[in-house]
N, C-alpha and C. Protein backbone atom coordinates (compact mmCIF):
# COMPACT_ATOMS: atom_id res chain seq x y z
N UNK A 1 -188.99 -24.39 -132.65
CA UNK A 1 -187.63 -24.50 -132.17
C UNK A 1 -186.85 -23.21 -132.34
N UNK A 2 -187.25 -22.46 -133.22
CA UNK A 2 -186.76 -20.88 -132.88
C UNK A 2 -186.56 -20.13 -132.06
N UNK A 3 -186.92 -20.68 -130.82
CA UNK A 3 -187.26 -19.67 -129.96
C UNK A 3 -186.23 -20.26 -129.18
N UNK A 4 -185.41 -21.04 -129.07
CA UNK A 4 -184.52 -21.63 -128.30
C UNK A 4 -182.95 -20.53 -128.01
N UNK A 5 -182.46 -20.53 -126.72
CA UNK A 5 -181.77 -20.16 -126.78
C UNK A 5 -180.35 -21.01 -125.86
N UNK A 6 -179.16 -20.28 -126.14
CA UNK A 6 -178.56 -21.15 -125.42
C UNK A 6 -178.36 -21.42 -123.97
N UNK A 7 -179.22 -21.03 -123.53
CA UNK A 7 -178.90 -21.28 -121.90
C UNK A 7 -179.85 -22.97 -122.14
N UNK A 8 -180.33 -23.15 -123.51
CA UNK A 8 -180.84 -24.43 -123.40
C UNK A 8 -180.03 -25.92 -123.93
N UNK A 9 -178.39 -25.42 -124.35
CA UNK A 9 -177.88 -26.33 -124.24
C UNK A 9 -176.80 -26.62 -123.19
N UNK A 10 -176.43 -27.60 -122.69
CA UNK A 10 -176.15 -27.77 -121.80
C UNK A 10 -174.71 -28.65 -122.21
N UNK A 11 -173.66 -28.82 -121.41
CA UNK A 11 -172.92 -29.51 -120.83
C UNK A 11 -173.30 -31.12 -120.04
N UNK A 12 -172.99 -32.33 -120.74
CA UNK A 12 -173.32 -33.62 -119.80
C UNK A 12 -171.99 -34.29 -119.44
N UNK A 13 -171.98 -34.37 -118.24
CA UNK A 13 -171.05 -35.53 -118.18
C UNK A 13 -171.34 -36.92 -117.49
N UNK A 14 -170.79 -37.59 -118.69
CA UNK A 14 -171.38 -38.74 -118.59
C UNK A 14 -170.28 -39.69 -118.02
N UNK A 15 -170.77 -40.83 -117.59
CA UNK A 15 -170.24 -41.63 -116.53
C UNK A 15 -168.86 -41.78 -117.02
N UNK A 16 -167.55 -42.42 -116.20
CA UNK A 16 -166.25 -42.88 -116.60
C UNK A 16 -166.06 -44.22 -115.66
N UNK A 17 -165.90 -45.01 -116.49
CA UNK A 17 -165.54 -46.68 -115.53
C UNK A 17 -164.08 -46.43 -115.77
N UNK A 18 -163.61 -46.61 -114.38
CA UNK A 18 -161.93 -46.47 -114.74
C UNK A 18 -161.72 -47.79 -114.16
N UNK A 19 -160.34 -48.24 -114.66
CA UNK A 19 -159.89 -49.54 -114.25
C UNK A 19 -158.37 -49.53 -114.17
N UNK A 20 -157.47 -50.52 -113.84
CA UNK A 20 -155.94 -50.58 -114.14
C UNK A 20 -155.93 -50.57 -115.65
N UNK A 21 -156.48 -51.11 -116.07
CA UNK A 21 -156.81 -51.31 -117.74
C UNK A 21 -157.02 -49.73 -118.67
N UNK A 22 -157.42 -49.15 -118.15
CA UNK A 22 -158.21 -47.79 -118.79
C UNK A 22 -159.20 -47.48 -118.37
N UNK A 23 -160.19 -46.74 -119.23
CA UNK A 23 -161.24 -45.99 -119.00
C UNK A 23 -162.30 -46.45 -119.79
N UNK A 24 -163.66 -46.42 -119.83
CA UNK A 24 -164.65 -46.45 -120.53
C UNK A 24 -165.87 -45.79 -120.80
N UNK A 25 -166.39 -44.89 -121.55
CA UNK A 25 -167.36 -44.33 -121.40
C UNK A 25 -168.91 -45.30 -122.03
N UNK A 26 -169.75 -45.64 -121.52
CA UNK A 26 -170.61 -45.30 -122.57
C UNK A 26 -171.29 -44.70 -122.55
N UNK A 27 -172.29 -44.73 -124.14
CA UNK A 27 -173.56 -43.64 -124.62
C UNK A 27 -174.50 -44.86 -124.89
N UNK A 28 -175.46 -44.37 -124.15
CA UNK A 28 -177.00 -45.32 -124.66
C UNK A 28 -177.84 -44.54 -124.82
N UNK A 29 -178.85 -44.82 -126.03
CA UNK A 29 -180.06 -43.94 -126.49
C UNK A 29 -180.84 -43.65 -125.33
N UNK A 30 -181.21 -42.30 -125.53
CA UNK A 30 -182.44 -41.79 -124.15
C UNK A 30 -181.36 -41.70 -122.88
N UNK A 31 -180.82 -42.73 -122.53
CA UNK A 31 -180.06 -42.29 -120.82
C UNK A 31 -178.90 -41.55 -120.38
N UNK A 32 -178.06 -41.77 -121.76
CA UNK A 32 -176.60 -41.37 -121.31
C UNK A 32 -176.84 -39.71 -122.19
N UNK A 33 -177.76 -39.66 -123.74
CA UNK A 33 -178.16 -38.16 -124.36
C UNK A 33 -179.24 -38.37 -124.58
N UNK A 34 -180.19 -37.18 -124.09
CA UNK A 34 -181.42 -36.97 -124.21
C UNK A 34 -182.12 -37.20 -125.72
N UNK A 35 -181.64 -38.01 -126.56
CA UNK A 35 -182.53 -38.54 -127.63
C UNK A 35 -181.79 -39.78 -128.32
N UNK A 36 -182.43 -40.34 -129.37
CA UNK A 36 -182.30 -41.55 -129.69
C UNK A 36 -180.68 -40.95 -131.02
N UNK A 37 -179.89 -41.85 -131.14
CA UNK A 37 -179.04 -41.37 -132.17
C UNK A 37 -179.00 -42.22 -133.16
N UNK A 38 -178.96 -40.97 -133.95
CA UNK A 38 -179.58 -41.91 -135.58
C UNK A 38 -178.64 -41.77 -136.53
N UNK A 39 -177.11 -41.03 -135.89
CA UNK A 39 -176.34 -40.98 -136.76
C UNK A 39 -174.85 -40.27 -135.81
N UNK A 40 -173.47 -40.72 -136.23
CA UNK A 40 -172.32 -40.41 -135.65
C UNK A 40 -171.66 -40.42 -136.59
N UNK A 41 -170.83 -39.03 -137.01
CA UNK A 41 -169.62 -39.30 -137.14
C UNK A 41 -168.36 -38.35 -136.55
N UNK A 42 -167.33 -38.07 -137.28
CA UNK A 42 -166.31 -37.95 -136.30
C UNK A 42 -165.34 -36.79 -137.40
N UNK A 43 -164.85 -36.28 -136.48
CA UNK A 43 -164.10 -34.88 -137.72
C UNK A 43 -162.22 -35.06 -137.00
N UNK A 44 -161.51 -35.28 -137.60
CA UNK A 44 -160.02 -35.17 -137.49
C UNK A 44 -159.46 -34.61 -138.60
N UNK A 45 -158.05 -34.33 -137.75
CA UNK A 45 -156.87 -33.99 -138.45
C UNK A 45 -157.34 -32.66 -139.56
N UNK A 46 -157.90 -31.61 -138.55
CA UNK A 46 -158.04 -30.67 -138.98
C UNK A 46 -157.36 -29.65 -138.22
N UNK A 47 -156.84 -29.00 -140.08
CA UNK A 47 -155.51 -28.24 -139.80
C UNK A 47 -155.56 -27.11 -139.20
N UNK A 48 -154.02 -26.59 -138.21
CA UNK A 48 -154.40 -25.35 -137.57
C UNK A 48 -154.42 -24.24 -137.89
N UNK A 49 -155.80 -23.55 -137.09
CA UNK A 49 -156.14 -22.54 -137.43
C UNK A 49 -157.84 -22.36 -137.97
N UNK A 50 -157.70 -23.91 -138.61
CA UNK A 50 -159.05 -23.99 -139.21
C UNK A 50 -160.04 -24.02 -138.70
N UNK A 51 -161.39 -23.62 -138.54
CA UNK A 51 -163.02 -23.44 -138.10
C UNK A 51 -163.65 -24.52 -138.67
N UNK A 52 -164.71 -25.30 -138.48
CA UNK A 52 -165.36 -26.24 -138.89
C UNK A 52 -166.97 -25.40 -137.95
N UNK A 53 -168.27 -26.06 -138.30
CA UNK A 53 -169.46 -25.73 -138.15
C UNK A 53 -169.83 -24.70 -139.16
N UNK A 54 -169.97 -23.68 -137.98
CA UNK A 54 -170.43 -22.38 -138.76
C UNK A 54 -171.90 -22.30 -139.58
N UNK A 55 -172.89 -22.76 -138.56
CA UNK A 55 -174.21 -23.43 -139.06
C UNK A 55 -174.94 -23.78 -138.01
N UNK A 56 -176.14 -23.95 -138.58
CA UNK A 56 -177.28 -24.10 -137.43
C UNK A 56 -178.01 -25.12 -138.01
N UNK A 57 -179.03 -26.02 -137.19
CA UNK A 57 -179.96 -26.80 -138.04
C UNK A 57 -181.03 -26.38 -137.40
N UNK A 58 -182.72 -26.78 -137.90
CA UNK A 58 -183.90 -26.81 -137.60
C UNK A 58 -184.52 -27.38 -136.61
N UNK A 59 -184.54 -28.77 -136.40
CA UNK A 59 -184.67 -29.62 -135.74
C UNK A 59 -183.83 -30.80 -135.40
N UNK A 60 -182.39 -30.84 -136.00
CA UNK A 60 -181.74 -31.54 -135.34
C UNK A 60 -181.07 -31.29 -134.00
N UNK A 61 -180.56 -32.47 -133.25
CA UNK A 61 -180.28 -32.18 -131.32
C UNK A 61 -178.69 -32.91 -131.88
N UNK A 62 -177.58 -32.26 -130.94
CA UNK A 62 -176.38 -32.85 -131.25
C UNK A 62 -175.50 -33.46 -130.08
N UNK A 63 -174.58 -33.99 -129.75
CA UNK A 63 -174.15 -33.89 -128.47
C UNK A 63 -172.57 -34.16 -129.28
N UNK A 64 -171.73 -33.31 -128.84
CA UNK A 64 -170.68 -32.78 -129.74
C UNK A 64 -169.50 -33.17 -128.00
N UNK A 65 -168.37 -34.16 -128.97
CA UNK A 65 -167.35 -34.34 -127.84
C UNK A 65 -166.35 -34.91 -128.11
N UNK A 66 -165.53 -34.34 -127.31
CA UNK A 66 -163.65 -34.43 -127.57
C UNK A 66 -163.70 -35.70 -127.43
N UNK A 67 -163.66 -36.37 -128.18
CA UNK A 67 -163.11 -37.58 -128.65
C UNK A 67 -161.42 -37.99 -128.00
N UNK A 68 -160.63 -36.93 -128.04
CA UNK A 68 -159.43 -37.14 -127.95
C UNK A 68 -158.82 -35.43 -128.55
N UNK A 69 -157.98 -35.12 -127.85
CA UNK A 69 -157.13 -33.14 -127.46
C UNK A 69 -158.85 -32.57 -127.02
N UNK A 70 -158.68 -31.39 -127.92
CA UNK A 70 -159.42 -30.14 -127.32
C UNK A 70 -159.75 -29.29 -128.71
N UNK A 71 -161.07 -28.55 -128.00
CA UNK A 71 -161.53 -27.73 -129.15
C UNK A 71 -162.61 -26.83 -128.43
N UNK A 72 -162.78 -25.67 -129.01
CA UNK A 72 -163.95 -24.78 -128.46
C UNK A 72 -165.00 -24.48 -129.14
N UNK A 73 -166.14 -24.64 -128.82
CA UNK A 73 -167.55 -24.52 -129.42
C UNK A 73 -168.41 -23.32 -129.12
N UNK A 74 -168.06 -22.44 -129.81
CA UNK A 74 -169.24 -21.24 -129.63
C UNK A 74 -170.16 -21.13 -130.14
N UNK A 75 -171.41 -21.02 -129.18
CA UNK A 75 -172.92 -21.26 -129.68
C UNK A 75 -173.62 -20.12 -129.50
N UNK A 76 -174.53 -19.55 -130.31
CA UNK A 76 -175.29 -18.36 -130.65
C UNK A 76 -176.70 -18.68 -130.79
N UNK A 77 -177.36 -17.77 -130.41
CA UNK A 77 -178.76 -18.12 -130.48
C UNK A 77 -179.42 -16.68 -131.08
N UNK A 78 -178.57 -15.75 -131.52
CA UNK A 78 -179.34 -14.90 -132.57
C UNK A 78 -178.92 -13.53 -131.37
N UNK A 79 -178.30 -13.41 -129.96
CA UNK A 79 -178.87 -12.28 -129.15
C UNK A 79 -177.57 -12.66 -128.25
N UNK A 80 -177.33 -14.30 -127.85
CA UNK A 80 -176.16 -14.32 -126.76
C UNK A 80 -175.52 -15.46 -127.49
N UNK A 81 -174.17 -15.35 -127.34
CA UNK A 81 -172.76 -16.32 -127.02
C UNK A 81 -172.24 -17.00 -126.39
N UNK A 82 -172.03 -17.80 -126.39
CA UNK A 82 -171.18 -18.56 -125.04
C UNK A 82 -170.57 -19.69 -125.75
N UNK A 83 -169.52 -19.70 -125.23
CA UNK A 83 -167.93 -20.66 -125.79
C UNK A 83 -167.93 -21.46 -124.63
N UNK A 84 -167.32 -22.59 -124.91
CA UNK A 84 -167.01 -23.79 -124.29
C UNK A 84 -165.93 -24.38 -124.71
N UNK A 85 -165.08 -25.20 -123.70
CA UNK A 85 -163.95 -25.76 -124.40
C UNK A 85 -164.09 -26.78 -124.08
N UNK A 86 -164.18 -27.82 -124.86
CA UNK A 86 -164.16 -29.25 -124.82
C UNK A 86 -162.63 -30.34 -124.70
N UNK A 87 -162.69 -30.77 -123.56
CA UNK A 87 -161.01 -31.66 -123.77
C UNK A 87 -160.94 -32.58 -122.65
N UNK A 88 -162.23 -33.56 -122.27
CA UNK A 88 -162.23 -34.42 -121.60
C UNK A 88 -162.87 -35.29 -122.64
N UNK A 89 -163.16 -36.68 -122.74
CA UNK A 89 -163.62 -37.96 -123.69
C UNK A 89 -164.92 -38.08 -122.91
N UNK A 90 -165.75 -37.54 -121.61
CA UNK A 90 -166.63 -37.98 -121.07
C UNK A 90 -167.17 -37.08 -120.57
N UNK A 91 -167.14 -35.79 -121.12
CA UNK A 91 -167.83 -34.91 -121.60
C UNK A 91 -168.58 -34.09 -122.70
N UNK A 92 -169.66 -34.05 -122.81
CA UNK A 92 -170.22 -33.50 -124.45
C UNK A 92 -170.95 -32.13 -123.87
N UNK A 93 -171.50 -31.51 -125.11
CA UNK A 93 -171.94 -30.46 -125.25
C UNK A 93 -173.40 -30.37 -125.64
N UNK A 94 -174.49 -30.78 -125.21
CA UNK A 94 -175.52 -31.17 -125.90
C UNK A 94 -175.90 -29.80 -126.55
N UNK A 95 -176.49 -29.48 -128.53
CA UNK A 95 -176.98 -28.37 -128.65
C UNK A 95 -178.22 -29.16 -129.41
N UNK A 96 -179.24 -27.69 -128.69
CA UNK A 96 -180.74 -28.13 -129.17
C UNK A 96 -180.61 -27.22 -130.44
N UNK A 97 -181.93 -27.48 -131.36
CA UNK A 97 -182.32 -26.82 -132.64
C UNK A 97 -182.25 -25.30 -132.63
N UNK A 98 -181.90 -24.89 -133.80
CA UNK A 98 -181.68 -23.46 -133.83
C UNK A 98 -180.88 -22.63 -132.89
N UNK A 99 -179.42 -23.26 -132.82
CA UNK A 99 -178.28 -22.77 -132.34
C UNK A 99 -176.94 -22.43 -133.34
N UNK A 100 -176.69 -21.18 -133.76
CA UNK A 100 -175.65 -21.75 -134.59
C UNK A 100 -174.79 -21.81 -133.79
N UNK A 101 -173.26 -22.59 -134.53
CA UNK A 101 -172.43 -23.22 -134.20
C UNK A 101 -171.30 -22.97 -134.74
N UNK A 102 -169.97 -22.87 -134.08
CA UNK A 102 -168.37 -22.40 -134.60
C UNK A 102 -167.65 -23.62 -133.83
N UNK A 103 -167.14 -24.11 -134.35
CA UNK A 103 -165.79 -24.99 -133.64
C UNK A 103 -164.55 -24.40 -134.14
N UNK A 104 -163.37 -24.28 -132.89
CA UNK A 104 -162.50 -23.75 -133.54
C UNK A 104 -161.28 -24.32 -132.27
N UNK A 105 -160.15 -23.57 -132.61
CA UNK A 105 -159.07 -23.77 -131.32
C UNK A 105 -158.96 -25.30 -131.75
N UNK A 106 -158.72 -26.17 -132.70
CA UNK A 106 -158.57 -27.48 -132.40
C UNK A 106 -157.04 -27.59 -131.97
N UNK A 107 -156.78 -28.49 -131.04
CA UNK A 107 -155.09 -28.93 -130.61
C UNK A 107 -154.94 -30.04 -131.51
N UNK A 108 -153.71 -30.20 -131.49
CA UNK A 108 -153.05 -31.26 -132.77
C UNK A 108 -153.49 -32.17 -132.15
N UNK A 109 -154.22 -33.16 -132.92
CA UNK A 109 -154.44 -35.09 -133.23
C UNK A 109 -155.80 -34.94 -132.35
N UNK A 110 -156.31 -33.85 -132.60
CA UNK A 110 -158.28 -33.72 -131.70
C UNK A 110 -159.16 -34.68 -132.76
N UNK A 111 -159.77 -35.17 -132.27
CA UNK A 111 -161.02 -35.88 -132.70
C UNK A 111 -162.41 -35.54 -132.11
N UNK A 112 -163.29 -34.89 -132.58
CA UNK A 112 -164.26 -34.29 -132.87
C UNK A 112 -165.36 -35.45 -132.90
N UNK A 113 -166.27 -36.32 -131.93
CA UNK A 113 -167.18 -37.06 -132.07
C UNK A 113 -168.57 -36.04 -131.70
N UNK A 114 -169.59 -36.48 -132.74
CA UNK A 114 -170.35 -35.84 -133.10
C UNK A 114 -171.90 -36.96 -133.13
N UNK A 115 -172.78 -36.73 -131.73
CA UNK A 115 -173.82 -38.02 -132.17
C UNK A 115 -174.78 -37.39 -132.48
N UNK A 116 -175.93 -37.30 -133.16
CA UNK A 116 -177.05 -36.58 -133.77
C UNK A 116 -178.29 -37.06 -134.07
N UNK A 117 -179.50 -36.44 -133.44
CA UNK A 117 -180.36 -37.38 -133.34
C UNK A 117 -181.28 -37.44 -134.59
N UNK A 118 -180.98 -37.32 -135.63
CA UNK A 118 -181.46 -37.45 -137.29
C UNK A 118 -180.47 -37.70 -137.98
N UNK A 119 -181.02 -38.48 -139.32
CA UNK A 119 -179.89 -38.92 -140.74
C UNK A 119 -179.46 -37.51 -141.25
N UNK A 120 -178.76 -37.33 -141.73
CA UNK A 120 -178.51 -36.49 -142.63
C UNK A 120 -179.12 -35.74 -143.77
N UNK A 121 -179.65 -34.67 -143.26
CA UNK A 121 -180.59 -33.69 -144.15
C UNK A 121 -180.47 -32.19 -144.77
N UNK A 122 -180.45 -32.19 -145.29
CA UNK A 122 -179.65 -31.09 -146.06
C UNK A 122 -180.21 -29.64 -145.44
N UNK A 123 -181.71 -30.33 -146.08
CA UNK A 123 -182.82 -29.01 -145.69
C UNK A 123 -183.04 -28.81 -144.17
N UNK A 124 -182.29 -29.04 -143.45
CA UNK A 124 -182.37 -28.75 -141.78
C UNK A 124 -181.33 -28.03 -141.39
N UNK A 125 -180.25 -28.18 -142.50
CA UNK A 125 -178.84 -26.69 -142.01
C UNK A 125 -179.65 -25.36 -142.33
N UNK A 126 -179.43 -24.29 -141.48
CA UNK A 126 -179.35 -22.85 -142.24
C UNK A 126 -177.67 -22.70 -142.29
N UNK A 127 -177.40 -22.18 -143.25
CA UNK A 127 -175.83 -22.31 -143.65
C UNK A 127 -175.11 -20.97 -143.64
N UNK A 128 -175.85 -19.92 -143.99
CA UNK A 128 -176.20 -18.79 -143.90
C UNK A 128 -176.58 -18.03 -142.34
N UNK A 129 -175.30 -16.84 -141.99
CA UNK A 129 -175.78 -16.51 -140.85
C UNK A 129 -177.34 -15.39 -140.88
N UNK A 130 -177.11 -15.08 -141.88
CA UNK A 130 -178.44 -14.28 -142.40
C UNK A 130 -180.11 -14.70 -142.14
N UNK A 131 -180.05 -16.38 -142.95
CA UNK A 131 -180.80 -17.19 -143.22
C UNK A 131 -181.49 -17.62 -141.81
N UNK A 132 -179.99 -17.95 -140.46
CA UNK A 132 -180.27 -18.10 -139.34
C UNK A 132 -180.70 -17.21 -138.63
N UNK A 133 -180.74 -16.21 -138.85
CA UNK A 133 -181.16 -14.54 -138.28
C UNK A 133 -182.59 -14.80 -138.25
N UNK A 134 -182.86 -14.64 -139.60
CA UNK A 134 -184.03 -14.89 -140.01
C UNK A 134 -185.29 -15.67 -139.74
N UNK A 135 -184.67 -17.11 -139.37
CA UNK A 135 -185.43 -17.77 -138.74
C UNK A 135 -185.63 -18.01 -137.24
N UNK A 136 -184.53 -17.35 -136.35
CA UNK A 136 -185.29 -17.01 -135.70
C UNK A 136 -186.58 -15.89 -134.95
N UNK A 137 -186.52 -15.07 -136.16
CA UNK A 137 -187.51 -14.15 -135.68
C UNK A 137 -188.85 -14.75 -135.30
């Protein structure tokens, strides 16, 4: 998975049922993000100015989405950059393994949904931009 770069994560947008009522998105394993999700959670009411990520994992796959306001995700793959701004509810950001990651620019009352296709593992962050250098050689 080192060898990945970001022209390999992609942008999905996924369906919107609109009604007089509202809107609805859903997410189903395999159809709506390319893997099974084995874990979600959700980042708010983070204050301005502040950065959140700043990290890469091994083999975990993510699909990262405005929940509600806006936020920008710049992804690195050791050589290129590319930023994205997230601020639709039915749009995500899918990133594959060995991408690091910056979230930043959050607008007041953003919610940050985050689905991931592994539990929580410590030993799969590189935390370290060094560490991430490193592995991808």
């Amino acid at each position: 998975m080192n060898k990945t770069s970001v022209y390999d994560c992609s942008v999905i947008e996924m369906n919107k049922h609109h009604s007089d009522r509202g809107n609805i998105t859903v997410v189903e394993n395999g159809i709506t993000v390319p893997f099974d999700v084995q874990r979600v959670y959700y980042l708010y009411d983070v204050p301005g100015g502040e950065e959140r990520g700043g990290h890469a994992h091994r083999e975990l796959r993510q699909l990262i989405v405005a929940a509600s306001g806006s936020f920008d995700v710049t992804i690195d793959d050791g050589t290129l950059k590319r930023t994205f701004t997230l601020n639709r509810p039915y749009v995500g950001l899918l990133i594959v393994p060995g991408i690091w990651r910056e979230l930043s620019n959050f607008s007041s009352g953003t919610v940050c949904l985050v689905l991931a296709s592994l539990p929580y593992d410590e030993n799969d962050y590189l935390r370290s931009y060094e560490d991430f250098v490193e592995f991808k050689r």
